[in-house]
PDB file of N, CA and C in Angstrom:
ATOM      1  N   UNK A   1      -7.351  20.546 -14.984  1.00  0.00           N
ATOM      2  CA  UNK A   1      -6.210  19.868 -14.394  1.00  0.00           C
ATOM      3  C   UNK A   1      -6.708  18.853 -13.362  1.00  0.00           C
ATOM      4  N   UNK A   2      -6.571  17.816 -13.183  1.00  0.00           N
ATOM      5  CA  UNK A   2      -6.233  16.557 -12.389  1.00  0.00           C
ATOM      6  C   UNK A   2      -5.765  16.404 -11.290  1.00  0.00           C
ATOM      7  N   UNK A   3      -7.070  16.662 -10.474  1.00  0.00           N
ATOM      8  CA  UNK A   3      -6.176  16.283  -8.675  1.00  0.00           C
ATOM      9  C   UNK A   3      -4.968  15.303  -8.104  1.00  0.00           C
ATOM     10  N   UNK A   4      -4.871  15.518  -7.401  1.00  0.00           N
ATOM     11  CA  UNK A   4      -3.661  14.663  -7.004  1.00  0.00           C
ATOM     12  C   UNK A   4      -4.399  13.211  -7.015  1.00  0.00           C
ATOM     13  N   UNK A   5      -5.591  13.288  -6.318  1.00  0.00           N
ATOM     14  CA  UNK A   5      -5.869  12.020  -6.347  1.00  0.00           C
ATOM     15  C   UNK A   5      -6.285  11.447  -7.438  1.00  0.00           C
ATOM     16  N   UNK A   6      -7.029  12.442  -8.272  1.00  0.00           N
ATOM     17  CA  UNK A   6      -7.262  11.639  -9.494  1.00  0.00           C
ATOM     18  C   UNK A   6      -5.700  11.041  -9.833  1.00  0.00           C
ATOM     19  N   UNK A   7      -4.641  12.000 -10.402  1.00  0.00           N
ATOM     20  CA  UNK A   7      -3.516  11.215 -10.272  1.00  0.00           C
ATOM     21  C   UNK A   7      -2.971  10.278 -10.170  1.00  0.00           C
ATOM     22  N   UNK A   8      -3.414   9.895  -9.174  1.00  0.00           N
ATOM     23  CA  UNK A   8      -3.339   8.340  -8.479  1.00  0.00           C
ATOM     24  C   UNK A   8      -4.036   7.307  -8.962  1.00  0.00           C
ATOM     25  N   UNK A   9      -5.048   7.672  -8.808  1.00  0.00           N
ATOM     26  CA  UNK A   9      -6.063   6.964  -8.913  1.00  0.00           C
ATOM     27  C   UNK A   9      -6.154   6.105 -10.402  1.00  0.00           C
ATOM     28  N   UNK A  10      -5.012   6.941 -11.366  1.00  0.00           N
ATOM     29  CA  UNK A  10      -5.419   6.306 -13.025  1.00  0.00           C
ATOM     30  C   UNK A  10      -4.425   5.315 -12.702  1.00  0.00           C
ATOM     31  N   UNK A  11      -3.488   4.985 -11.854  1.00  0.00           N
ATOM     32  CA  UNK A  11      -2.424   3.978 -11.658  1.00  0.00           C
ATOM     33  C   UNK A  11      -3.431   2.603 -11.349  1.00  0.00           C
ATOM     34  N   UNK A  12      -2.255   2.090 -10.920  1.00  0.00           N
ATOM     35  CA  UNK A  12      -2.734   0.466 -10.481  1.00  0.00           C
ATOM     36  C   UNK A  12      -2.891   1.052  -8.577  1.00  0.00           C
ATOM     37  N   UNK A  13      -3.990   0.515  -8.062  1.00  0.00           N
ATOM     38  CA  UNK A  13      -5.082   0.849  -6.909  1.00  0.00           C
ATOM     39  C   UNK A  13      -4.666  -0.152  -6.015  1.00  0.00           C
ATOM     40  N   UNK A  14      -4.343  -1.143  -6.116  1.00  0.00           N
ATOM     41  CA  UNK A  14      -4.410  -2.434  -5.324  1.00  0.00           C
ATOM     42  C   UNK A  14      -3.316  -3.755  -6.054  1.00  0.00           C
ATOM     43  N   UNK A  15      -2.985  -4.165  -5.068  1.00  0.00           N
ATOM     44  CA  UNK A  15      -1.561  -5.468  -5.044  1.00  0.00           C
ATOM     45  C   UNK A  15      -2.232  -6.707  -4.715  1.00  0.00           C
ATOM     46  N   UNK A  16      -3.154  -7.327  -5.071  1.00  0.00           N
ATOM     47  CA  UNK A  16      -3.635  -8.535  -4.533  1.00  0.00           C
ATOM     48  C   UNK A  16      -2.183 -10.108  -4.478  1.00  0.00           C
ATOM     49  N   UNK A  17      -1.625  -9.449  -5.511  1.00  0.00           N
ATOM     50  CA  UNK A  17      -0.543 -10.687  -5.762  1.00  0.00           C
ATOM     51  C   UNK A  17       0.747 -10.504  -4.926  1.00  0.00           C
ATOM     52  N   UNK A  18       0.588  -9.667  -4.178  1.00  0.00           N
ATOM     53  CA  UNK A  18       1.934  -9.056  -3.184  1.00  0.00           C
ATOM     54  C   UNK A  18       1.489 -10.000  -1.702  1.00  0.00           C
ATOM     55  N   UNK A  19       0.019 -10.806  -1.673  1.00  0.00           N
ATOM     56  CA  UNK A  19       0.054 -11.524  -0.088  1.00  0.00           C
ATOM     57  C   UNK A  19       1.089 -12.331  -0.092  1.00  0.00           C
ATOM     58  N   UNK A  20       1.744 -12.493   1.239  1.00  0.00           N
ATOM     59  CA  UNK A  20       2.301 -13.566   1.175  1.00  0.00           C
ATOM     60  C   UNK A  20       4.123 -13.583   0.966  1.00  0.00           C
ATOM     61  N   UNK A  21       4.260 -12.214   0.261  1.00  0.00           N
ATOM     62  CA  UNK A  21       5.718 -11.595  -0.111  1.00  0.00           C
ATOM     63  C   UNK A  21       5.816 -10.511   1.104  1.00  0.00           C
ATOM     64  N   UNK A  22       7.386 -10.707   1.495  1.00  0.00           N
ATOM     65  CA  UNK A  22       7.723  -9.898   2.539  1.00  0.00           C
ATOM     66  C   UNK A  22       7.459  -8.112   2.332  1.00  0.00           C
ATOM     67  N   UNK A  23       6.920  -7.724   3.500  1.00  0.00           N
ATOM     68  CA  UNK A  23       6.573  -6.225   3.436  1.00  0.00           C
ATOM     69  C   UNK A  23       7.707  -5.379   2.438  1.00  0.00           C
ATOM     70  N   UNK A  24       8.724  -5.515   2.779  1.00  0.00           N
ATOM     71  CA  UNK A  24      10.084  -4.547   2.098  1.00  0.00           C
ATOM     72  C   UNK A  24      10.145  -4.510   0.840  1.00  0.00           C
ATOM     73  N   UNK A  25       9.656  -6.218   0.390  1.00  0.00           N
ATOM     74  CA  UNK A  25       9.507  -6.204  -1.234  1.00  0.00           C
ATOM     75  C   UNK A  25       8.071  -5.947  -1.667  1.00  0.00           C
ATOM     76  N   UNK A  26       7.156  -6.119  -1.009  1.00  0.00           N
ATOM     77  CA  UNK A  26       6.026  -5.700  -1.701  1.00  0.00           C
ATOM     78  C   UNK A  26       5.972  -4.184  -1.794  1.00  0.00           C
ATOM     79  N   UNK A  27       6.237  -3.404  -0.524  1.00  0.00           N
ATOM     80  CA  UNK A  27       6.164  -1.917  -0.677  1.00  0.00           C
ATOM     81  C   UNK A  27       6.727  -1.378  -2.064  1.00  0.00           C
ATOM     82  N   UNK A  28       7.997  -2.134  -2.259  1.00  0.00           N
ATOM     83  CA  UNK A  28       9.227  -1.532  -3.279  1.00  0.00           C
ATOM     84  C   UNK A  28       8.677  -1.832  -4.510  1.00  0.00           C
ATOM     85  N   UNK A  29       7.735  -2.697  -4.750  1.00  0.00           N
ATOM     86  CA  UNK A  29       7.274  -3.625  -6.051  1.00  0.00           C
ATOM     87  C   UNK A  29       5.943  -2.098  -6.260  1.00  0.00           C
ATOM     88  N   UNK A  30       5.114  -2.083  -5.256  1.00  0.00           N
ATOM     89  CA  UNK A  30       4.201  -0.966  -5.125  1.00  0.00           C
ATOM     90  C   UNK A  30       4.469   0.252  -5.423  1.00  0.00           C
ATOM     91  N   UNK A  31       5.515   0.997  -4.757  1.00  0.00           N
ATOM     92  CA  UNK A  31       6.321   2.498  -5.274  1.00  0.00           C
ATOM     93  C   UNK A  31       7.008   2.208  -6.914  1.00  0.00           C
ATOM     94  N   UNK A  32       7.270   1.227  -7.138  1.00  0.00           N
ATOM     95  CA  UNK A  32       7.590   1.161  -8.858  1.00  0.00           C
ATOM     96  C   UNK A  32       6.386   1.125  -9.684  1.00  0.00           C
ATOM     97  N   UNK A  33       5.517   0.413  -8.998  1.00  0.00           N
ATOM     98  CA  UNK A  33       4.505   0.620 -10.298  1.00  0.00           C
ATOM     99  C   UNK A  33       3.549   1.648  -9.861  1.00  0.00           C
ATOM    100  N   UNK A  34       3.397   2.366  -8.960  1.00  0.00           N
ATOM    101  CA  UNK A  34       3.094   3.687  -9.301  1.00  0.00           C
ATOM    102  C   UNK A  34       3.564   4.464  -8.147  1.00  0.00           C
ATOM    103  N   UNK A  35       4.723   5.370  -8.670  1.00  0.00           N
ATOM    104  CA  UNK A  35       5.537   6.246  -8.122  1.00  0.00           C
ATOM    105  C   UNK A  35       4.721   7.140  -7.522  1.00  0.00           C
ATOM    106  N   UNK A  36       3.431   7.430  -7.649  1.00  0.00           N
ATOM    107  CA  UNK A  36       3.045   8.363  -6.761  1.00  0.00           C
ATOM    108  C   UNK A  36       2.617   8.307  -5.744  1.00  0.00           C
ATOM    109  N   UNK A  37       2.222   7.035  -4.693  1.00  0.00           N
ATOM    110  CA  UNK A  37       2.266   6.701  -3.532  1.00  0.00           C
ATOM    111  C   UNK A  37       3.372   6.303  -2.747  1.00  0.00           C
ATOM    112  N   UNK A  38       3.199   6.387  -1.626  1.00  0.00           N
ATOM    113  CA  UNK A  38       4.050   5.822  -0.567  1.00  0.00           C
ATOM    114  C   UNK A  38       3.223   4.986   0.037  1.00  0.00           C
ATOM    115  N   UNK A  39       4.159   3.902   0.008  1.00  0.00           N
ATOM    116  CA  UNK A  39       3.545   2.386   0.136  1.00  0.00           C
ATOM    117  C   UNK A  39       4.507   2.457   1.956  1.00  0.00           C
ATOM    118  N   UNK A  40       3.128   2.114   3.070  1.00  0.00           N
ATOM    119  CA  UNK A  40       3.934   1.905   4.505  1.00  0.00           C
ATOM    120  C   UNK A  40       3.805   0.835   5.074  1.00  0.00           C
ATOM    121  N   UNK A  41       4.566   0.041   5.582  1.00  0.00           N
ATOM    122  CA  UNK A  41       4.550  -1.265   6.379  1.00  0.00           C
ATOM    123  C   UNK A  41       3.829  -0.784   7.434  1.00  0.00           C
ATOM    124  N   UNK A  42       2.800  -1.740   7.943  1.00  0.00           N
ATOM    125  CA  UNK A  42       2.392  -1.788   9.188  1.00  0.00           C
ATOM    126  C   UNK A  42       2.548  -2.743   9.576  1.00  0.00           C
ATOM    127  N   UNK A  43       2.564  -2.968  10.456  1.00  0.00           N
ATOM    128  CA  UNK A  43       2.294  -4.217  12.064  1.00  0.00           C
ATOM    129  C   UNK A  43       0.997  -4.719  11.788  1.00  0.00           C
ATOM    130  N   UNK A  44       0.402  -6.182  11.472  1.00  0.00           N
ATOM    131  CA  UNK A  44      -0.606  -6.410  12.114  1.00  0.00           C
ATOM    132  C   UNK A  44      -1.167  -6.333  13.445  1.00  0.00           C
ATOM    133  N   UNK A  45      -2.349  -5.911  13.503  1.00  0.00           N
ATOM    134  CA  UNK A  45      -2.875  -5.526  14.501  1.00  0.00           C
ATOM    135  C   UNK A  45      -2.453  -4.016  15.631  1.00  0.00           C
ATOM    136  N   UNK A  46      -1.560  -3.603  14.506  1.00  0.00           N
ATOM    137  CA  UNK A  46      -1.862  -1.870  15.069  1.00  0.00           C
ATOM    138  C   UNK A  46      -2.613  -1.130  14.599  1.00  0.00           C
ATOM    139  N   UNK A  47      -3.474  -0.360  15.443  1.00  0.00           N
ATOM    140  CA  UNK A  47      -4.544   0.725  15.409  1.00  0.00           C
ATOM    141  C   UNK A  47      -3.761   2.112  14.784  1.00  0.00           C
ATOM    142  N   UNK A  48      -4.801   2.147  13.596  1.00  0.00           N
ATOM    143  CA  UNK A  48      -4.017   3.532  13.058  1.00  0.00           C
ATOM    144  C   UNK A  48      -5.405   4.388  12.664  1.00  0.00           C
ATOM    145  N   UNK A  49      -5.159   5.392  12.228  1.00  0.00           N
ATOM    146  CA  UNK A  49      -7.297   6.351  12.034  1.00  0.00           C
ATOM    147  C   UNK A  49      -7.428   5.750  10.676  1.00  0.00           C
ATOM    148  N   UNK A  50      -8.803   5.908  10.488  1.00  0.00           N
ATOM    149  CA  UNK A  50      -9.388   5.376   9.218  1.00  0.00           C
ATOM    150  C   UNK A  50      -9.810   6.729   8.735  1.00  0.00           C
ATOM    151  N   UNK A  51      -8.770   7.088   7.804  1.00  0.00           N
ATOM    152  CA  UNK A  51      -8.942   8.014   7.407  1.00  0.00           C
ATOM    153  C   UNK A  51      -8.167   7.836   6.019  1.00  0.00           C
ATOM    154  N   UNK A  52      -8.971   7.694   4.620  1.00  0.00           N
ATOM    155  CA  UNK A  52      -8.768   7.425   3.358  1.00  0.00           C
ATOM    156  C   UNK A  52      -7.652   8.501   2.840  1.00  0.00           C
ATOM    157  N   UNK A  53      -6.772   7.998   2.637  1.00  0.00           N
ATOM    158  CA  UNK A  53      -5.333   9.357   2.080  1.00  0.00           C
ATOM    159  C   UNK A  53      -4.874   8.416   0.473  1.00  0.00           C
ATOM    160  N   UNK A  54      -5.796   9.348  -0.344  1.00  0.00           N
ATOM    161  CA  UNK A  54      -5.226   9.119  -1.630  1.00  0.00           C
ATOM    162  C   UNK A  54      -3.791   8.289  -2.318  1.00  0.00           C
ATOM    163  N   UNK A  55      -2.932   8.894  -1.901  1.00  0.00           N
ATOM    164  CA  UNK A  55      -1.575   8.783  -2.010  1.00  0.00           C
ATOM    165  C   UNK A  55      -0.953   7.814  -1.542  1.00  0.00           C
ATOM    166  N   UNK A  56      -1.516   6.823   0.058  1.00  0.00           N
ATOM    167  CA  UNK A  56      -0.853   6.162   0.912  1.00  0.00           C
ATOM    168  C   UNK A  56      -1.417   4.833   0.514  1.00  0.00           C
ATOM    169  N   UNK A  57      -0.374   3.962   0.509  1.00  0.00           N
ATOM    170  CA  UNK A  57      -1.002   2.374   0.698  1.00  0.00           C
ATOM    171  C   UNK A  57      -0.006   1.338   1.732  1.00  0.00           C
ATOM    172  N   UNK A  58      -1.658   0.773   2.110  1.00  0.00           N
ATOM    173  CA  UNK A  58      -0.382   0.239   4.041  1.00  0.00           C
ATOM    174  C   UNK A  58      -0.192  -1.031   3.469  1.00  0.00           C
ATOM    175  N   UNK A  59       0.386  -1.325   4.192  1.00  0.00           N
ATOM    176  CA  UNK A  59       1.210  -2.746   3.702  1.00  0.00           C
ATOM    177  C   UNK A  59       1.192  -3.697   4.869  1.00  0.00           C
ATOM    178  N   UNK A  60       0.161  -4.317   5.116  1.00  0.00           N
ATOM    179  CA  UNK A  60       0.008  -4.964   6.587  1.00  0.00           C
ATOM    180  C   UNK A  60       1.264  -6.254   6.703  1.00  0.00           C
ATOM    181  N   UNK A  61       1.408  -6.448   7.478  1.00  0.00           N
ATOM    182  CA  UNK A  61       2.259  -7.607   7.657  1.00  0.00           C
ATOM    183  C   UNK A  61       2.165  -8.151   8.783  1.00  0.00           C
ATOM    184  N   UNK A  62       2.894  -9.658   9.094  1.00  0.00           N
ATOM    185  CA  UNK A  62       2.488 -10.241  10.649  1.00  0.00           C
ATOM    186  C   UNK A  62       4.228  -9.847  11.694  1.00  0.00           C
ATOM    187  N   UNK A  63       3.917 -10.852  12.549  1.00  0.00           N
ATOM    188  CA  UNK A  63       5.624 -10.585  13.087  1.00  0.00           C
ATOM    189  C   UNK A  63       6.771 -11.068  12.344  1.00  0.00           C
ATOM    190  N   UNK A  64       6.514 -11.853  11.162  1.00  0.00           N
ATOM    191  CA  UNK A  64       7.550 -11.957  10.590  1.00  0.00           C
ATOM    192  C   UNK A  64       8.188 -11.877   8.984  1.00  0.00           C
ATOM    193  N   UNK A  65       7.182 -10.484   9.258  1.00  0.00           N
ATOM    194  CA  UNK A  65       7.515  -9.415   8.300  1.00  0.00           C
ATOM    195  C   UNK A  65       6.715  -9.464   6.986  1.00  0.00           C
ATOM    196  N   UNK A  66       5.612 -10.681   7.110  1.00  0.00           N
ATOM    197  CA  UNK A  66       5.222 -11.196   5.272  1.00  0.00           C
ATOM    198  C   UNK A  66       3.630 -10.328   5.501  1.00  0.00           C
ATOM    199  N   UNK A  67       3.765 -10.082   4.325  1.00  0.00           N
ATOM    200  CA  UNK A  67       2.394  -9.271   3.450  1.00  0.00           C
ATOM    201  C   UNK A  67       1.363 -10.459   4.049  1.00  0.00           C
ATOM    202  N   UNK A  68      -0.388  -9.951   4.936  1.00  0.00           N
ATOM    203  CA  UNK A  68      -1.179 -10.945   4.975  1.00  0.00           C
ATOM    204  C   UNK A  68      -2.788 -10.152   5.018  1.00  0.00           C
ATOM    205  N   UNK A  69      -2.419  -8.688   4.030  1.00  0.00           N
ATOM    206  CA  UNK A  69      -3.814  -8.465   3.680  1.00  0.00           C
ATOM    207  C   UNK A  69      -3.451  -7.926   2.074  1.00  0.00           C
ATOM    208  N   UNK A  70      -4.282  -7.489   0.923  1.00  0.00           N
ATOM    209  CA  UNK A  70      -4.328  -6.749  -0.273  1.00  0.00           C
ATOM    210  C   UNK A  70      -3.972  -5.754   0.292  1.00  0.00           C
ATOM    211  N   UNK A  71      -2.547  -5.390  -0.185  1.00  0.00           N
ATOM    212  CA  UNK A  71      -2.287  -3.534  -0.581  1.00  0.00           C
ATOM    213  C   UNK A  71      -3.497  -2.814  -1.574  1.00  0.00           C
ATOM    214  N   UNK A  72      -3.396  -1.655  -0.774  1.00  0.00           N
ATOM    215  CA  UNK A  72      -4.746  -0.905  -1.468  1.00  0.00           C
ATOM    216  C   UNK A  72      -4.221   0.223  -1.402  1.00  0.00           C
ATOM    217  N   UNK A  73      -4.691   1.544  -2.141  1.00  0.00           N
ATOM    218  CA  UNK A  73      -4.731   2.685  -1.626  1.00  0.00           C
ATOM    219  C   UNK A  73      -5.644   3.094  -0.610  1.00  0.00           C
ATOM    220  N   UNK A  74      -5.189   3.983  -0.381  1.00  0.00           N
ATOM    221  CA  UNK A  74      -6.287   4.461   1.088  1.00  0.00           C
ATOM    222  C   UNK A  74      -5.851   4.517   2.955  1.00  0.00           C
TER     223      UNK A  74
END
């Protein structure tokens, strides 16, 4: 049987084509094409732990709200 992360991991990994599109729609575009993460908006330039979580993909954005790094897992 297949870890969770493997799980994940057979999905699509990364959003390179989501820079640039507002956080709300890229997250939502991200949780459809693979339902098993939770895709989270962050703040550019907030400090969060670097700590790799299978399941999670951040969704950086600036102050006015648009995607300005690759969604990834991790």
């Amino acid at each position: 049987m297949a870890s969770t992360c493997e799980q994940v991991e057979q999905g699509k990994t990364s959003w390179p084509e989501l820079v640039g599109e507002t956080g709300t729609s890229a997250a939502s575009t991200i949780e459809n094409e693979n339902p098993l993460v939770d895709a989270r908006i962050i703040l550019e330039g907030t400090i969060i732990t670097q700590v790799y979580i299978c399941d999670r993909v951040l969704v950086w954005v600036n102050d006015r709200g648009i995607t300005v790094r690759t969604p990834m897992i991790g």
